[in-house]
C-alpha atoms as a PDB file:
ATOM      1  CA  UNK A   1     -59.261  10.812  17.057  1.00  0.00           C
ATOM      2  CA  UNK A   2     -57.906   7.539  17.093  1.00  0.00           C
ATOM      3  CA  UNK A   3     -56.361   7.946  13.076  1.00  0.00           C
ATOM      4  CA  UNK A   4     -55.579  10.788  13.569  1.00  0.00           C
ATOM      5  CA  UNK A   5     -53.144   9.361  16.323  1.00  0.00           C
ATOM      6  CA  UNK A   6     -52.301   6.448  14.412  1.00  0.00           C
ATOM      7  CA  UNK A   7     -51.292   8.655  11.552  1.00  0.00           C
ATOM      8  CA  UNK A   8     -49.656  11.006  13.833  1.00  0.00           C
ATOM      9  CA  UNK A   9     -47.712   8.155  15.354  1.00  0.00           C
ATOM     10  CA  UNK A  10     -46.508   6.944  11.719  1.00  0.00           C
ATOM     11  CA  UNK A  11     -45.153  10.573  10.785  1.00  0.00           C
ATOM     12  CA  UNK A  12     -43.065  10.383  13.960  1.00  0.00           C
ATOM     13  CA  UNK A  13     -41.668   6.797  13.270  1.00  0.00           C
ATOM     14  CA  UNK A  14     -41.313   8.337   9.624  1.00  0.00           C
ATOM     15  CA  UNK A  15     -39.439  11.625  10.735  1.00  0.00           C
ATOM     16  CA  UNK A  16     -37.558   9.301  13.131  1.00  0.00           C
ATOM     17  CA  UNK A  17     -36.044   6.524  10.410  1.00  0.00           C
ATOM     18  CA  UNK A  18     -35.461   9.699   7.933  1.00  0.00           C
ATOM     19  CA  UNK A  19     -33.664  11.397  11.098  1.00  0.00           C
ATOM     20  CA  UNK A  20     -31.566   8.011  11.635  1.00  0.00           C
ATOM     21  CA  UNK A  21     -30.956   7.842   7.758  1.00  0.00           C
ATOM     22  CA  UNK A  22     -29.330  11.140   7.738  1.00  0.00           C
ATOM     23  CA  UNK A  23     -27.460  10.708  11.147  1.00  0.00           C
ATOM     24  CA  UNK A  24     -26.046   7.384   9.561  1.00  0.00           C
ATOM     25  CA  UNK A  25     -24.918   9.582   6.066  1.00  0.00           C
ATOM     26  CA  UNK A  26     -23.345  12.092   8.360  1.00  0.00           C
ATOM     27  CA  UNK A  27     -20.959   9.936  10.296  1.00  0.00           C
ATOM     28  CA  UNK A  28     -19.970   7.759   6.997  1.00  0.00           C
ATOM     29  CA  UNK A  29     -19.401  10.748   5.017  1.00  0.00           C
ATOM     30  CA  UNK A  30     -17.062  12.149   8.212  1.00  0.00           C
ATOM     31  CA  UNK A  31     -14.883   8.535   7.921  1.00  0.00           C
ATOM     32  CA  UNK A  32     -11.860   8.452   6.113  1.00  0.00           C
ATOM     33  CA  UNK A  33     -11.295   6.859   2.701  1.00  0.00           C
ATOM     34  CA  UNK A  34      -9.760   3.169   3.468  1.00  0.00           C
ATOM     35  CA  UNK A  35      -6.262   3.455   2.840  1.00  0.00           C
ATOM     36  CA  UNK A  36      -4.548   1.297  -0.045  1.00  0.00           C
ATOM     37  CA  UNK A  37      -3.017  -1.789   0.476  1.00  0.00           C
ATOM     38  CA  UNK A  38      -0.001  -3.495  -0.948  1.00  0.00           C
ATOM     39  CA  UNK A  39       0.014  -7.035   0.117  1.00  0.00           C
ATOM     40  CA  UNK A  40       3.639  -9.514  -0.175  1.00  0.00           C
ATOM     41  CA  UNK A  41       3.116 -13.280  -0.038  1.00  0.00           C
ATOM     42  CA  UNK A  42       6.325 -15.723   0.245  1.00  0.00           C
ATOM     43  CA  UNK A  43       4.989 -19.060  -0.097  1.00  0.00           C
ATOM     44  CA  UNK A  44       2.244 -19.512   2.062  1.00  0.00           C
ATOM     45  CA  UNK A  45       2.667 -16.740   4.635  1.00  0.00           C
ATOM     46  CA  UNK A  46       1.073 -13.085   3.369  1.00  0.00           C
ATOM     47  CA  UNK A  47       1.974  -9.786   5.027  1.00  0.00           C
ATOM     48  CA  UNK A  48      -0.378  -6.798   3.721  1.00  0.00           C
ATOM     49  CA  UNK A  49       0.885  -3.360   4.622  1.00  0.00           C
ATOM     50  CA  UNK A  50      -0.910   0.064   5.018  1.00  0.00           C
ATOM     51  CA  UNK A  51       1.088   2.918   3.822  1.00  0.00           C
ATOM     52  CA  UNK A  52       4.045   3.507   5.855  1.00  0.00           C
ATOM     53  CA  UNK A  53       3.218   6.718   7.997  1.00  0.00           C
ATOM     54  CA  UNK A  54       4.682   9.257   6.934  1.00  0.00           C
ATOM     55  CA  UNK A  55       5.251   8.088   3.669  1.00  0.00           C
ATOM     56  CA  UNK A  56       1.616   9.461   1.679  1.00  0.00           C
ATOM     57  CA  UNK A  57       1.649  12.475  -0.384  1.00  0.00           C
ATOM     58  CA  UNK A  58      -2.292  12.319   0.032  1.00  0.00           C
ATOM     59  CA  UNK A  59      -2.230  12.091  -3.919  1.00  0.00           C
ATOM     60  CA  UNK A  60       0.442  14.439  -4.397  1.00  0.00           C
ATOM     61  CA  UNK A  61       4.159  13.962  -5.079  1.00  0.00           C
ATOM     62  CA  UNK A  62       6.580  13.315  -1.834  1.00  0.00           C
ATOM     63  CA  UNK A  63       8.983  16.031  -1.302  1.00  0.00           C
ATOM     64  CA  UNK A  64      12.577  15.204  -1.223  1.00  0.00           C
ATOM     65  CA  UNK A  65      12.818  15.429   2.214  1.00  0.00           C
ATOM     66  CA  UNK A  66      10.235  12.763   3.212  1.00  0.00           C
ATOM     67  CA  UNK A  67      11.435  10.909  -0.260  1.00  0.00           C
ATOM     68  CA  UNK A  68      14.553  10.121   1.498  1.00  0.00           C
ATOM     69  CA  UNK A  69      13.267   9.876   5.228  1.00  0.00           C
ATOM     70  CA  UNK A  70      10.516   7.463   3.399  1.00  0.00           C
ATOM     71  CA  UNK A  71      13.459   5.398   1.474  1.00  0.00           C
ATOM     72  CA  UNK A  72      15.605   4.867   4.652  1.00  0.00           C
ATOM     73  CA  UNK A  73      12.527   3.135   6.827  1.00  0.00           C
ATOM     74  CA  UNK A  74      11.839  -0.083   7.795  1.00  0.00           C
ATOM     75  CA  UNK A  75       8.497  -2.342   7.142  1.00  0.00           C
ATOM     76  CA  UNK A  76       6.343  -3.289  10.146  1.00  0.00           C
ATOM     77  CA  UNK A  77       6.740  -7.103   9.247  1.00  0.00           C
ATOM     78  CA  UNK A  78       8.810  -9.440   8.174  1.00  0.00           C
ATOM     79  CA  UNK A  79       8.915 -12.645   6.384  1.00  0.00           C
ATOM     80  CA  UNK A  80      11.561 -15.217   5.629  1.00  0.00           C
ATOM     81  CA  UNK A  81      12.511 -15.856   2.478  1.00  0.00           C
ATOM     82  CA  UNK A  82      14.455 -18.434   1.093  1.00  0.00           C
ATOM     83  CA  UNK A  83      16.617 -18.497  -2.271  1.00  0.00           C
ATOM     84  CA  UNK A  84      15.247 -19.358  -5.217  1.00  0.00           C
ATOM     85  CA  UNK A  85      11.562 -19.027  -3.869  1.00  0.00           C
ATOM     86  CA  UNK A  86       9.141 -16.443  -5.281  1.00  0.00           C
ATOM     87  CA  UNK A  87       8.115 -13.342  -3.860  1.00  0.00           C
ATOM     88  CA  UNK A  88       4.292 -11.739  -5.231  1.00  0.00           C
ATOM     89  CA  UNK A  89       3.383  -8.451  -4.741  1.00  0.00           C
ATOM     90  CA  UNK A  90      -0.019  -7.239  -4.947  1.00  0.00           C
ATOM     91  CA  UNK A  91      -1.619  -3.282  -4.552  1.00  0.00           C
ATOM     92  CA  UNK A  92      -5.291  -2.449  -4.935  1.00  0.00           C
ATOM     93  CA  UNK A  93      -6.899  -1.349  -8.287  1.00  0.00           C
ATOM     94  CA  UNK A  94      -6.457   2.210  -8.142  1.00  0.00           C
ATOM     95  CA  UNK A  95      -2.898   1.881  -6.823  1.00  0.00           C
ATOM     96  CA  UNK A  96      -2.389   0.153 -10.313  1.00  0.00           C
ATOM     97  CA  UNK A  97      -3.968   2.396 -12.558  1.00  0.00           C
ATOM     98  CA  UNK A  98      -1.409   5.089 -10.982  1.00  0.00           C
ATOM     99  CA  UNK A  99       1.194   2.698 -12.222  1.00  0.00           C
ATOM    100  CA  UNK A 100       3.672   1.173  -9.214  1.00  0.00           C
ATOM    101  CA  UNK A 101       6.922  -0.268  -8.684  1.00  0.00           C
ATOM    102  CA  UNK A 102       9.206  -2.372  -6.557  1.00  0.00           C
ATOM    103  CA  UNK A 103      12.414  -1.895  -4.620  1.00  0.00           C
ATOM    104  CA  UNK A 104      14.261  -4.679  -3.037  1.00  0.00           C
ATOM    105  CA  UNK A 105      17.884  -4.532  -2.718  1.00  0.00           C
ATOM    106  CA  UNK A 106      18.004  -2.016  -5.887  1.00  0.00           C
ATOM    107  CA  UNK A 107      15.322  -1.278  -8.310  1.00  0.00           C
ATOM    108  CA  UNK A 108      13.828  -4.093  -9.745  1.00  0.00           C
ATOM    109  CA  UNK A 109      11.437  -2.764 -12.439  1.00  0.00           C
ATOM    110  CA  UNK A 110      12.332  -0.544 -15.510  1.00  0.00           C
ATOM    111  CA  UNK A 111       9.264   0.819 -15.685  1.00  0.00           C
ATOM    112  CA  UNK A 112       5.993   0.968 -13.518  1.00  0.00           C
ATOM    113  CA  UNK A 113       3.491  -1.407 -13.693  1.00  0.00           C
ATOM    114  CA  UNK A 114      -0.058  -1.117 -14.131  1.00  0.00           C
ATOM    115  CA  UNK A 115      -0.913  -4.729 -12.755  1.00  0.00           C
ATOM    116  CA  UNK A 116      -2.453  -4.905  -9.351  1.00  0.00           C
ATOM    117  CA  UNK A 117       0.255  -8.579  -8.989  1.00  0.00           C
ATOM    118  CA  UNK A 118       4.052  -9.041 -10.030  1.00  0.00           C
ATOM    119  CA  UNK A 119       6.256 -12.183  -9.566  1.00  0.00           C
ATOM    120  CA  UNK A 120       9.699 -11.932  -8.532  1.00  0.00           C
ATOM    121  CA  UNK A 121      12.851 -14.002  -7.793  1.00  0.00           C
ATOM    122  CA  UNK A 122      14.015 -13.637  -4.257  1.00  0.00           C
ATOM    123  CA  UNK A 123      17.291 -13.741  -5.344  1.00  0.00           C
ATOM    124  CA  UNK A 124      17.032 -10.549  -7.279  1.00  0.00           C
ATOM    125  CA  UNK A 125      15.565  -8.815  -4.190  1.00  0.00           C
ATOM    126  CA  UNK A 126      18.902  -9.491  -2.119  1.00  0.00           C
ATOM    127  CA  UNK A 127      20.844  -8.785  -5.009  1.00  0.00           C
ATOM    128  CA  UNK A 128      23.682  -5.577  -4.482  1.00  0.00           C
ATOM    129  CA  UNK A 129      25.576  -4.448  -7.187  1.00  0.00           C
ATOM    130  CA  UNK A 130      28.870  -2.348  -5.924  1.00  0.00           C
ATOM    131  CA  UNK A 131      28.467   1.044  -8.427  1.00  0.00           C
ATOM    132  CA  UNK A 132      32.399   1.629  -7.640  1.00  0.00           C
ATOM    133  CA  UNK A 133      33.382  -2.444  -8.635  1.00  0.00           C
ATOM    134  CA  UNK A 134      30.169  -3.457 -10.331  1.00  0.00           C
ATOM    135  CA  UNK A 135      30.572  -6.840  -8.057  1.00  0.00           C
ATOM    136  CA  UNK A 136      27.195  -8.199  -6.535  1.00  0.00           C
ATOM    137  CA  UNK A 137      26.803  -9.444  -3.869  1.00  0.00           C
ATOM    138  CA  UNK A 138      23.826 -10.628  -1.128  1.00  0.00           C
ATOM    139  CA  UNK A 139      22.324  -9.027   1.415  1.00  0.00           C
ATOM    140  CA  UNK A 140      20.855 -11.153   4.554  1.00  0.00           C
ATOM    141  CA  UNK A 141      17.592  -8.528   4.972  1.00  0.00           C
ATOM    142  CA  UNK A 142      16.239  -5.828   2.516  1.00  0.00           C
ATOM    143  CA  UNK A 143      12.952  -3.530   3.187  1.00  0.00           C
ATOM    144  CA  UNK A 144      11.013  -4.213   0.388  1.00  0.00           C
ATOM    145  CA  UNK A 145       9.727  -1.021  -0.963  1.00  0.00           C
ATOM    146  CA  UNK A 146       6.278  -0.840  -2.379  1.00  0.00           C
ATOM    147  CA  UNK A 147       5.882   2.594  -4.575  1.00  0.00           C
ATOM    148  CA  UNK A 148       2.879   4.308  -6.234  1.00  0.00           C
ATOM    149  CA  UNK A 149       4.348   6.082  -9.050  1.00  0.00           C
ATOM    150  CA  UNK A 150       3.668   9.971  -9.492  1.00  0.00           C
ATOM    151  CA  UNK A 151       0.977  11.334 -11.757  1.00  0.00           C
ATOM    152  CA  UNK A 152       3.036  12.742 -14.167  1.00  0.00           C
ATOM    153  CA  UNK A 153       6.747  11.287 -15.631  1.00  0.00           C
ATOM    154  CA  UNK A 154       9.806  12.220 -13.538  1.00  0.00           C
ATOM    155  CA  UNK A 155       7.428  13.260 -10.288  1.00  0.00           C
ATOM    156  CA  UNK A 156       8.653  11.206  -7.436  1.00  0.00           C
ATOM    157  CA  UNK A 157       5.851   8.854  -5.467  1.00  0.00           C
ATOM    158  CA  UNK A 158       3.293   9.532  -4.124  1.00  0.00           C
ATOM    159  CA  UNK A 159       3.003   6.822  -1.479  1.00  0.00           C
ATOM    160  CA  UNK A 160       4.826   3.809   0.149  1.00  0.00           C
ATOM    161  CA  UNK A 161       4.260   0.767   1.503  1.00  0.00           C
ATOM    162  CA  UNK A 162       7.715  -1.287   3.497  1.00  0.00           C
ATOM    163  CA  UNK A 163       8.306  -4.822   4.301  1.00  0.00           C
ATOM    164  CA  UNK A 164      10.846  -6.279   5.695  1.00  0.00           C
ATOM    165  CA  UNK A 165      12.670  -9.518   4.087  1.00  0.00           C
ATOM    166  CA  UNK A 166      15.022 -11.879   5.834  1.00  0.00           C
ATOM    167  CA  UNK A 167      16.721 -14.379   3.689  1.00  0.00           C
ATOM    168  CA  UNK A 168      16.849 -18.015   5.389  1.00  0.00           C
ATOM    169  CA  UNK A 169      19.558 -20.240   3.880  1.00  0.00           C
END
Protein backbone atom coordinates (compact mmCIF):
# COMPACT_ATOMS: atom_id res chain seq x y z
CA UNK A 1 0.00 0.00 0.00
CA UNK A 2 2.65 2.21 0.79
CA UNK A 3 4.11 2.20 -3.28
CA UNK A 4 1.33 2.21 -4.37
CA UNK A 5 0.92 5.70 -2.59
CA UNK A 6 4.28 6.73 -3.30
CA UNK A 7 3.68 6.06 -6.94
CA UNK A 8 0.34 7.55 -6.75
CA UNK A 9 1.82 10.64 -5.18
CA UNK A 10 4.52 10.93 -8.13
CA UNK A 11 1.71 10.76 -10.94
CA UNK A 12 0.06 13.70 -9.18
CA UNK A 13 3.33 15.82 -8.86
CA UNK A 14 3.77 14.52 -12.59
CA UNK A 15 0.17 15.56 -13.83
CA UNK A 16 0.78 18.72 -11.74
CA UNK A 17 4.34 20.05 -13.44
CA UNK A 18 2.77 18.83 -16.99
CA UNK A 19 -0.47 20.94 -15.89
CA UNK A 20 1.95 24.02 -14.95
CA UNK A 21 3.94 23.38 -18.28
CA UNK A 22 0.93 23.85 -20.33
CA UNK A 23 -0.60 26.74 -18.19
CA UNK A 24 2.89 28.51 -18.71
CA UNK A 25 2.59 27.75 -22.91
CA UNK A 26 -0.88 29.14 -22.75
CA UNK A 27 -0.25 32.55 -21.31
CA UNK A 28 3.14 33.04 -23.51
CA UNK A 29 1.48 32.02 -26.57
CA UNK A 30 -1.57 34.72 -25.55
CA UNK A 31 1.44 37.68 -25.23
CA UNK A 32 2.06 39.84 -27.94
CA UNK A 33 5.06 39.75 -30.28
CA UNK A 34 7.68 42.48 -28.80
CA UNK A 35 7.35 45.34 -30.91
CA UNK A 36 10.44 46.61 -33.09
CA UNK A 37 12.67 49.08 -32.05
CA UNK A 38 14.50 51.86 -33.78
CA UNK A 39 17.02 53.28 -31.48
CA UNK A 40 18.89 57.19 -32.24
CA UNK A 41 22.12 57.90 -30.37
CA UNK A 42 23.72 61.61 -30.50
CA UNK A 43 26.92 61.30 -28.84
CA UNK A 44 26.55 59.66 -25.75
CA UNK A 45 22.85 60.02 -24.98
CA UNK A 46 20.50 57.08 -26.83
CA UNK A 47 16.74 57.43 -27.21
CA UNK A 48 15.08 54.00 -28.50
CA UNK A 49 11.53 54.38 -29.71
CA UNK A 50 8.58 51.87 -30.03
CA UNK A 51 6.49 52.42 -33.00
CA UNK A 52 4.64 55.55 -32.85
CA UNK A 53 0.91 54.52 -32.08
CA UNK A 54 -0.92 54.73 -34.60
CA UNK A 55 1.64 54.56 -37.00
CA UNK A 56 1.85 50.24 -37.63
CA UNK A 57 0.27 48.71 -40.55
CA UNK A 58 0.65 45.35 -38.48
CA UNK A 59 2.79 44.21 -41.61
CA UNK A 60 0.70 45.76 -44.09
CA UNK A 61 1.03 49.03 -46.02
CA UNK A 62 -0.29 52.43 -44.15
CA UNK A 63 -3.17 53.94 -45.85
CA UNK A 64 -2.91 57.45 -46.96
CA UNK A 65 -4.83 58.69 -44.38
CA UNK A 66 -2.73 57.49 -41.39
CA UNK A 67 0.45 58.02 -43.95
CA UNK A 68 -0.10 61.62 -43.52
CA UNK A 69 -1.59 61.72 -39.86
CA UNK A 70 1.71 59.39 -39.19
CA UNK A 71 4.11 62.05 -41.15
CA UNK A 72 2.75 65.15 -39.27
CA UNK A 73 3.52 63.60 -35.50
CA UNK A 74 5.89 64.25 -33.11
CA UNK A 75 8.54 61.72 -31.30
CA UNK A 76 8.11 61.03 -27.58
CA UNK A 77 11.80 62.25 -26.91
CA UNK A 78 14.11 64.47 -27.70
CA UNK A 79 17.74 64.96 -27.88
CA UNK A 80 20.03 67.87 -28.56
CA UNK A 81 22.03 67.92 -31.25
CA UNK A 82 24.72 70.00 -32.14
CA UNK A 83 26.19 70.89 -35.75
CA UNK A 84 28.54 68.99 -37.20
CA UNK A 85 28.01 66.00 -34.69
CA UNK A 86 26.76 62.60 -35.86
CA UNK A 87 23.50 61.19 -35.55
CA UNK A 88 23.23 56.84 -35.69
CA UNK A 89 20.26 55.19 -36.26
CA UNK A 90 19.70 51.70 -35.48
CA UNK A 91 16.28 49.19 -36.10
CA UNK A 92 16.17 45.52 -35.20
CA UNK A 93 17.06 42.68 -37.68
CA UNK A 94 13.88 42.05 -39.20
CA UNK A 95 13.10 45.77 -39.50
CA UNK A 96 16.26 45.63 -41.84
CA UNK A 97 15.62 42.83 -43.90
CA UNK A 98 12.23 44.82 -44.81
CA UNK A 99 14.60 47.48 -45.94
CA UNK A 100 14.15 51.13 -43.93
CA UNK A 101 14.76 54.65 -44.29
CA UNK A 102 15.26 58.01 -42.67
CA UNK A 103 13.52 61.37 -42.66
CA UNK A 104 14.93 64.37 -41.02
CA UNK A 105 14.23 67.69 -42.35
CA UNK A 106 13.62 66.03 -46.00
CA UNK A 107 14.49 62.62 -47.12
CA UNK A 108 17.79 61.67 -46.50
CA UNK A 109 18.25 58.27 -48.21
CA UNK A 110 17.76 57.43 -51.98
CA UNK A 111 17.02 54.20 -51.38
CA UNK A 112 16.19 51.90 -48.31
CA UNK A 113 18.61 50.32 -46.42
CA UNK A 114 18.98 46.90 -45.39
CA UNK A 115 21.51 47.65 -42.44
CA UNK A 116 20.15 47.41 -38.97
CA UNK A 117 22.83 51.06 -38.32
CA UNK A 118 23.31 54.28 -40.58
CA UNK A 119 25.54 57.36 -39.85
CA UNK A 120 24.42 60.71 -40.57
CA UNK A 121 25.48 64.40 -40.46
CA UNK A 122 23.28 66.46 -38.24
CA UNK A 123 23.54 69.09 -40.46
CA UNK A 124 21.77 67.28 -43.22
CA UNK A 125 18.92 66.42 -40.81
CA UNK A 126 18.09 70.29 -40.27
CA UNK A 127 18.70 70.90 -43.72
CA UNK A 128 15.35 72.65 -45.81
CA UNK A 129 15.50 73.15 -49.26
CA UNK A 130 12.69 75.88 -50.49
CA UNK A 131 11.05 73.70 -53.73
CA UNK A 132 9.71 77.31 -54.99
CA UNK A 133 13.60 79.11 -54.55
CA UNK A 134 15.68 75.98 -54.15
CA UNK A 135 17.42 78.09 -51.10
CA UNK A 136 18.22 75.95 -47.88
CA UNK A 137 18.02 76.82 -45.05
CA UNK A 138 18.02 75.37 -41.09
CA UNK A 139 15.56 74.34 -39.05
CA UNK A 140 16.00 74.66 -35.02
CA UNK A 141 13.91 71.07 -34.38
CA UNK A 142 12.95 68.26 -36.90
CA UNK A 143 11.01 64.83 -35.90
CA UNK A 144 13.20 62.40 -37.07
CA UNK A 145 11.27 59.85 -38.92
CA UNK A 146 12.20 56.25 -38.68
CA UNK A 147 10.38 54.16 -41.69
CA UNK A 148 10.06 50.42 -42.46
CA UNK A 149 9.76 50.31 -46.09
CA UNK A 150 6.71 48.38 -47.75
CA UNK A 151 6.96 44.83 -49.00
CA UNK A 152 6.70 45.49 -52.39
CA UNK A 153 8.26 48.80 -54.55
CA UNK A 154 6.07 51.94 -54.53
CA UNK A 155 3.84 50.52 -51.32
CA UNK A 156 4.06 53.15 -48.70
CA UNK A 157 5.43 51.96 -44.96
CA UNK A 158 4.47 49.88 -43.07
CA UNK A 159 5.53 51.28 -39.70
CA UNK A 160 7.11 54.35 -37.92
CA UNK A 161 9.13 55.18 -35.34
CA UNK A 162 9.52 59.54 -34.35
CA UNK A 163 12.10 61.39 -32.51
CA UNK A 164 12.38 64.56 -31.86
CA UNK A 165 15.76 66.66 -32.61
CA UNK A 166 16.66 70.04 -31.23
CA UNK A 167 19.68 71.64 -32.66
CA UNK A 168 21.96 73.39 -29.85
CA UNK A 169 24.31 76.02 -31.31
Amino acid sequence: MTAALISRGKGRRAAAALGAVTLGLLTLSACQQPTALATVTVGTTTVTAEVTPGCDGDGKSLDQKTLKECISKKGGDTLTVRPGEKVRVGVDPEVAKAGWFVIGAQPLMRAPSTETYRTFDADDLFKQTNPATGQTGSLDEVTLLVAQAGKNAGEGPVAMWHVNLKQKD
